[in-house]
C-alpha atoms as a PDB file:
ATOM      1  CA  UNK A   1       3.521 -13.904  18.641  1.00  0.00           C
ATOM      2  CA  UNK A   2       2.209 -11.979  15.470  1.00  0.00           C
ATOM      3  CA  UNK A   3       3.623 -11.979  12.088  1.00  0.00           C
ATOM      4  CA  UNK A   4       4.735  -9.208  10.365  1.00  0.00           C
ATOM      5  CA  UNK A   5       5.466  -8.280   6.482  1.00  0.00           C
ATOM      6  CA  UNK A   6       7.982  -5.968   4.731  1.00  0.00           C
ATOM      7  CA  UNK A   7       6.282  -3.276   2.906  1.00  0.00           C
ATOM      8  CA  UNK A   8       8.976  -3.341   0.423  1.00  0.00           C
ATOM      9  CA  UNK A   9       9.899  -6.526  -0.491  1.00  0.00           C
ATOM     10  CA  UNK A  10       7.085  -8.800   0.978  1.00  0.00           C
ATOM     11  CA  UNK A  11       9.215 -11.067   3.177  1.00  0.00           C
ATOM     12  CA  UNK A  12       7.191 -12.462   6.096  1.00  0.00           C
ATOM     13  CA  UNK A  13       8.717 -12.535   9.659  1.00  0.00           C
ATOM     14  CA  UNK A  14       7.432 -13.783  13.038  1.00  0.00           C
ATOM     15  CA  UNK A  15       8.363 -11.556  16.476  1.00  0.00           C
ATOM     16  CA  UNK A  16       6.745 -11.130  19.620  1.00  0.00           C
ATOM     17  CA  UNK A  17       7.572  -8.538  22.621  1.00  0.00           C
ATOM     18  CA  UNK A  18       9.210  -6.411  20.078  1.00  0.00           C
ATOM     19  CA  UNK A  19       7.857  -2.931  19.650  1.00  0.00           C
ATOM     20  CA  UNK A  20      10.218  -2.544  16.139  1.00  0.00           C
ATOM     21  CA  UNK A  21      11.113  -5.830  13.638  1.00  0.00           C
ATOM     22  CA  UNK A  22      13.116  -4.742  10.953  1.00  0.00           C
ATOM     23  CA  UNK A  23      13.548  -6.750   7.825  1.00  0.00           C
ATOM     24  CA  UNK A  24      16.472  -8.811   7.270  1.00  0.00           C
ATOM     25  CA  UNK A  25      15.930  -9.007   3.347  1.00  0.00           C
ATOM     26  CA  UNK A  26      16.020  -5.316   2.725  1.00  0.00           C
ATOM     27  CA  UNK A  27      19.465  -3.238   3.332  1.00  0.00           C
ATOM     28  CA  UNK A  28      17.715  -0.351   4.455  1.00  0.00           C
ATOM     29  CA  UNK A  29      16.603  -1.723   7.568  1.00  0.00           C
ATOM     30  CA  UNK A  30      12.647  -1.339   6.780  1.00  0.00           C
ATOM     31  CA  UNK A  31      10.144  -1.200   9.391  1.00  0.00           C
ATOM     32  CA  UNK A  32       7.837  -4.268   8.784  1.00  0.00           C
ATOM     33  CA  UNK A  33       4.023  -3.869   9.221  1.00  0.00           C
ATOM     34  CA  UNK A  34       1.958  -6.343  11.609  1.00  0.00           C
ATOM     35  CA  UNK A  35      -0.591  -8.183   9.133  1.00  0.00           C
ATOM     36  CA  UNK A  36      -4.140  -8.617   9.635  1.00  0.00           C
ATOM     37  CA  UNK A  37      -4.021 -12.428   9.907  1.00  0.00           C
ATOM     38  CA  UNK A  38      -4.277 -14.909  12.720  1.00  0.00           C
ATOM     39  CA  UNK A  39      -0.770 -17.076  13.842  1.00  0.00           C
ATOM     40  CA  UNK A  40      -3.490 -20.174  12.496  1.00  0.00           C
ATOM     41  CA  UNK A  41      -4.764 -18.403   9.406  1.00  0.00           C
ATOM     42  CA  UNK A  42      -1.735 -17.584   8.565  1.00  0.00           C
ATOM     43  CA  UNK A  43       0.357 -21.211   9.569  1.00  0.00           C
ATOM     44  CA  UNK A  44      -2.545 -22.763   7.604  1.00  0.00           C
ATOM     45  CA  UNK A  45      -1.814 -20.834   4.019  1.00  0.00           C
ATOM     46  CA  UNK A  46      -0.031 -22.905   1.657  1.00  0.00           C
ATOM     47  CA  UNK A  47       3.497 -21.494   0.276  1.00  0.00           C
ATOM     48  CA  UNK A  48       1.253 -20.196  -2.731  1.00  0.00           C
ATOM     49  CA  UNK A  49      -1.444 -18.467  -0.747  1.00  0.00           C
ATOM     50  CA  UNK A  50       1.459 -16.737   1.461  1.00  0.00           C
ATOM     51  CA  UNK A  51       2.852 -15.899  -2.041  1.00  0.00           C
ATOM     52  CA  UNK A  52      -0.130 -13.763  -3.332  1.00  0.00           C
ATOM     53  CA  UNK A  53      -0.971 -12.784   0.456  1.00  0.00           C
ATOM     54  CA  UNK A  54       2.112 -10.939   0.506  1.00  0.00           C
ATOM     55  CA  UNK A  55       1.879  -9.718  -3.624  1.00  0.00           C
ATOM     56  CA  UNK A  56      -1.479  -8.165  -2.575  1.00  0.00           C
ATOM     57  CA  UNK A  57       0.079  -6.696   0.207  1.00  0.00           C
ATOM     58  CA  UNK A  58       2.848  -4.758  -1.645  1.00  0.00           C
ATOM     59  CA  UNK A  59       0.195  -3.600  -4.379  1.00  0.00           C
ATOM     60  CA  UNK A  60      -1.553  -2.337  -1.485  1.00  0.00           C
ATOM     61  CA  UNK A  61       1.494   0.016  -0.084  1.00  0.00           C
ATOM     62  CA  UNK A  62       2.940   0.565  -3.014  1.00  0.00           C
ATOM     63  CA  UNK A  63      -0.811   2.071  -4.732  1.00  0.00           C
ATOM     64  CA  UNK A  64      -1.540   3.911  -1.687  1.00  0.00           C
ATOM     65  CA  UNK A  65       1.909   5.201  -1.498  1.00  0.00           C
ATOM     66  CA  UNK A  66       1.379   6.648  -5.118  1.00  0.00           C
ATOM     67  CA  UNK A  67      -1.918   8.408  -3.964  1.00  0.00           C
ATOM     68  CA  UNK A  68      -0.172  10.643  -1.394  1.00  0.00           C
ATOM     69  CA  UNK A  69       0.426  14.447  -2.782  1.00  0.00           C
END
């Protein structure tokens, strides 16, 4: 089991055995991105943590995306 985060609109999602997990949130259907945390690290974040977890995330994407040529 690993979770998994939208690059465009944050939303978390859990999935194992699948090689794609799309995001139900977006229209588009975005690819999400595995994240770097643990099933525990991640079960043990409070609402708030998950919050600015996923926040730093899209700076993240979003800054690196406006650093490519």
């Amino acid at each position: 089991m690993k979770i998994y985060i939208c690059p465009e609109c944050g939303q978390f999602r859990e999935a194992s055995r699948r090689k794609e997990v799309i995001c139900y949130r977006c229209e588009n259907e975005v690819q999400m991105q595995p994240i770097k945390l643990s099933m525990e690290e991640y079960f043990n974040m409070t609402k708030e943590e998950r919050e600015e977890y996923s926040k730093s995330c899209l700076f993240y994407t979003s800054d690196a995306a406006d650093d490519t040529p």
